[in-house]
Protein backbone atom coordinates (compact mmCIF):
# COMPACT_ATOMS: atom_id res chain seq x y z
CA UNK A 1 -14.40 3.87 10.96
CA UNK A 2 -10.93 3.78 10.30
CA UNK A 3 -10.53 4.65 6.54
CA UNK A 4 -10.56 1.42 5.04
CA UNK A 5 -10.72 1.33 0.89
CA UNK A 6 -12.09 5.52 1.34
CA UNK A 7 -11.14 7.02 -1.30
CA UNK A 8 -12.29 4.93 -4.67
CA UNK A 9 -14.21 8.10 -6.55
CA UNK A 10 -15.84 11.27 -7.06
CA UNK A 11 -19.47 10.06 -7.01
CA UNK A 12 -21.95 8.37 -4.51
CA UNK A 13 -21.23 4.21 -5.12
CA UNK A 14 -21.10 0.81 -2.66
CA UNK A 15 -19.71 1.98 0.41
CA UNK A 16 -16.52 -0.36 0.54
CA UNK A 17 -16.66 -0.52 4.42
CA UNK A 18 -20.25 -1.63 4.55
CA UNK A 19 -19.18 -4.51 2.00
CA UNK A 20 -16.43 -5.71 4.15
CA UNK A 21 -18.81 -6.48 7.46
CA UNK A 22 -22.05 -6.77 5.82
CA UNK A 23 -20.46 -10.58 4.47
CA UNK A 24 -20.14 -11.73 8.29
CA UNK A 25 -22.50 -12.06 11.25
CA UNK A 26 -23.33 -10.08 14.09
CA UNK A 27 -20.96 -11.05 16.87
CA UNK A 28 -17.65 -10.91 14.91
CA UNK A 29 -14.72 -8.52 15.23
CA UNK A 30 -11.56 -7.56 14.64
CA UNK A 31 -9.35 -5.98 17.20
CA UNK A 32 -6.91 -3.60 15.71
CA UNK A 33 -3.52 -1.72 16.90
CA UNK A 34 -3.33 1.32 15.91
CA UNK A 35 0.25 3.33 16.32
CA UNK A 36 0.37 7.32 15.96
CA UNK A 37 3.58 9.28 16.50
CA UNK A 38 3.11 10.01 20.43
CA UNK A 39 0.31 7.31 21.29
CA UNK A 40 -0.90 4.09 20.71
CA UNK A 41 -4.53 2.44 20.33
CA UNK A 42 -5.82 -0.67 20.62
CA UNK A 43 -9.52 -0.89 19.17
CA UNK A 44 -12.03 -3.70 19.08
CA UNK A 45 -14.88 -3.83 16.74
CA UNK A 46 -17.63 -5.92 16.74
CA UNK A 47 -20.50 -6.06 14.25
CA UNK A 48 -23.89 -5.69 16.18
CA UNK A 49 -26.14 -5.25 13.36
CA UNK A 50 -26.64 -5.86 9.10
CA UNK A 51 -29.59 -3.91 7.20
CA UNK A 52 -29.87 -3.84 3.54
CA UNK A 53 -29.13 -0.01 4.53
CA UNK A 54 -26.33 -0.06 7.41
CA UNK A 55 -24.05 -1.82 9.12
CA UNK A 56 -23.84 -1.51 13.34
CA UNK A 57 -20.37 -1.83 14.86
CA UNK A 58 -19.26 -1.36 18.43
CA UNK A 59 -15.94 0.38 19.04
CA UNK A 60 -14.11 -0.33 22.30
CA UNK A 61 -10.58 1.59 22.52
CA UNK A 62 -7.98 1.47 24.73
CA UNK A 63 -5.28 4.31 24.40
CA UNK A 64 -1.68 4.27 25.76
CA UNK A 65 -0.32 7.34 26.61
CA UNK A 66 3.59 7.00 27.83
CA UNK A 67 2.75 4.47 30.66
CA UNK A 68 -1.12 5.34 31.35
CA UNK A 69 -3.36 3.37 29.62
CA UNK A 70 -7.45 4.71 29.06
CA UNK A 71 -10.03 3.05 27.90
CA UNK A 72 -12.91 4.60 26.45
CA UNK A 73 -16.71 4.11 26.69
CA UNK A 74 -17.34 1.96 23.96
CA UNK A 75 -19.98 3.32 21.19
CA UNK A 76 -22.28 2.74 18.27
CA UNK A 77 -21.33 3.74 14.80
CA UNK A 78 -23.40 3.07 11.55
CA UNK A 79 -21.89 2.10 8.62
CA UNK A 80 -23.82 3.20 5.52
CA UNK A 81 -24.44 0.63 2.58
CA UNK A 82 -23.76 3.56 0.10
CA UNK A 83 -21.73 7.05 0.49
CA UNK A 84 -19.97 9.57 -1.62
CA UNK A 85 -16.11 8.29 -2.51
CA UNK A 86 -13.16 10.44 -2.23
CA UNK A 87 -9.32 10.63 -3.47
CA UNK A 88 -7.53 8.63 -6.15
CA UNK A 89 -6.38 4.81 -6.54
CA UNK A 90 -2.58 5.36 -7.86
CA UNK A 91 -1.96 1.21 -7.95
CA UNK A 92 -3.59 -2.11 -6.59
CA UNK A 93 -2.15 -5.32 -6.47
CA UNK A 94 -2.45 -8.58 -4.68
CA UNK A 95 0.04 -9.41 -1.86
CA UNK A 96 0.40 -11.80 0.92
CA UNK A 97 0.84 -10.70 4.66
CA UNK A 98 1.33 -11.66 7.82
CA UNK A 99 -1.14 -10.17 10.76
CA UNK A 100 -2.34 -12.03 13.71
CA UNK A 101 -0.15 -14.64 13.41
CA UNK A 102 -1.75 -15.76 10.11
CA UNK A 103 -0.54 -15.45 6.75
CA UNK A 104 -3.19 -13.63 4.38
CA UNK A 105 -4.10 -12.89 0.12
CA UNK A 106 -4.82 -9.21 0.57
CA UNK A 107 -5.68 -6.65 -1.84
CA UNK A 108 -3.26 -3.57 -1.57
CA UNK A 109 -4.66 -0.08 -2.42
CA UNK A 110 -2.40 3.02 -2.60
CA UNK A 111 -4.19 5.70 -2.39
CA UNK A 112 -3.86 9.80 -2.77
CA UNK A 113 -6.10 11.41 -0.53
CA UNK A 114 -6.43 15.66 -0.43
CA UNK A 115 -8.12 17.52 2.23
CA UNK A 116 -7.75 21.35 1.49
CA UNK A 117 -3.81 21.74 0.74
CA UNK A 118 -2.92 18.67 2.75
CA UNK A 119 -2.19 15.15 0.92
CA UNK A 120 -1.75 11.87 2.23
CA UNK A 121 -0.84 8.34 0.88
CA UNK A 122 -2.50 5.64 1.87
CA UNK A 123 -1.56 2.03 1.67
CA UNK A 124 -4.53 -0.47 2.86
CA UNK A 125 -4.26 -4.10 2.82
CA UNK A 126 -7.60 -5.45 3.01
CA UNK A 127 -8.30 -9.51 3.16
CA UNK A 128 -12.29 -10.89 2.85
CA UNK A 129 -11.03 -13.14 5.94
CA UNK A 130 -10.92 -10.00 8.40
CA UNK A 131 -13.73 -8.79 9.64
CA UNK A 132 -14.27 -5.40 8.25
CA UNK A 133 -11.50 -6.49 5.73
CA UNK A 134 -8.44 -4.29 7.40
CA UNK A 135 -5.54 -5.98 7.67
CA UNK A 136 -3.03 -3.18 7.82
CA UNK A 137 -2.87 0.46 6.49
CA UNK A 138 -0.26 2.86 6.20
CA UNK A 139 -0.75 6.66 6.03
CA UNK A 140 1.63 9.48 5.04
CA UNK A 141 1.91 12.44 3.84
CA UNK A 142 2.37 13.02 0.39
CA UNK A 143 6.61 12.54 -0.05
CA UNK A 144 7.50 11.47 3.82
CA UNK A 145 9.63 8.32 5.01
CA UNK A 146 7.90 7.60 7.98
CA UNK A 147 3.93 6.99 7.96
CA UNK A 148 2.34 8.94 10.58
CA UNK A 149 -0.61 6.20 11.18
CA UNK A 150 0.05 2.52 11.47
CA UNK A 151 -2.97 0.89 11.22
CA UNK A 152 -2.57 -3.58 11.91
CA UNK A 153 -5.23 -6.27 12.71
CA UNK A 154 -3.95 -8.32 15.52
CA UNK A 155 -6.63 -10.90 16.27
CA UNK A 156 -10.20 -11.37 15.16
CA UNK A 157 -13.03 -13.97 14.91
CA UNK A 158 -15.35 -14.51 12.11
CA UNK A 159 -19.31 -15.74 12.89
């Protein structure tokens, strides 16, 4: 999915992702924009399915593309309950936000995230009132002004 609270250790643990949608029912979702430097997305996920194992969401996008707009076949993608962890927690603190209209407690990770010689920072804000817990995340790389993903919940329903 889209990254949200990767990156906690080195070792096989509770897949953070699972955790956030495995505490709703099937039939909730979360539709999310998601802003690139030359495109924009707008995704909607909906939990299908919770296992003691998985989780089921279905992804719908919709792209932008200067003034086309595409929308995708939606799909299918399992969420494990456990998985290997990756990258660094650097801080974590508690802040409020605003996203779809509705002010929010989240839980703000910054993480430090290497692939090969390539690092990233990543700033999620994750609420338990979201499904899928993604409010908003930020991603950089490592010493840049401008993130080059901007990740924000716009609307969602809980079941």
């Amino acid at each position: 999915m889209i990254l949200l609270l990767c990156a906690l250790a080195a070792q096989e643990a509770e897949n953070p992702d699972y955790r956030a949608w495995s505490a709703f029912k099937p039939g909730s979702w979360v539709k999310l924009r998601i802003r690139g430097e030359a495109s924009e997305k707008e995704v909607t996920v909906r939990l299908v399915q919770v296992t003691p194992e998985q989780v089921v969401v279905e992804r719908t996008t919709r792209s932008r593309l200067g003034t086309r707009t595409v929308a995708e076949a939606p799909y299918l993608e399992s969420i494990p309950a456990r998985k290997p962890r990756i990258g660094s927690v650097l801080r974590e603190v508690e802040e409020e936000l605003e996203a779809g209209g509705r002010r929010l407690r989240t839980r703000m990770l910054e993480l430090e995230q290497r692939e090969g010689e390539k690092v990233r920072r990543v700033k999620i804000w994750a609420s338990p009132e979201v499904p899928g817990g993604a409010v908003k995340m930020d991603v950089r790389p490592a010493g840049a002004d401008r993130p080059e993903l901007v990740l924000e919940a716009v609307d969602w329903e809980r079941r």
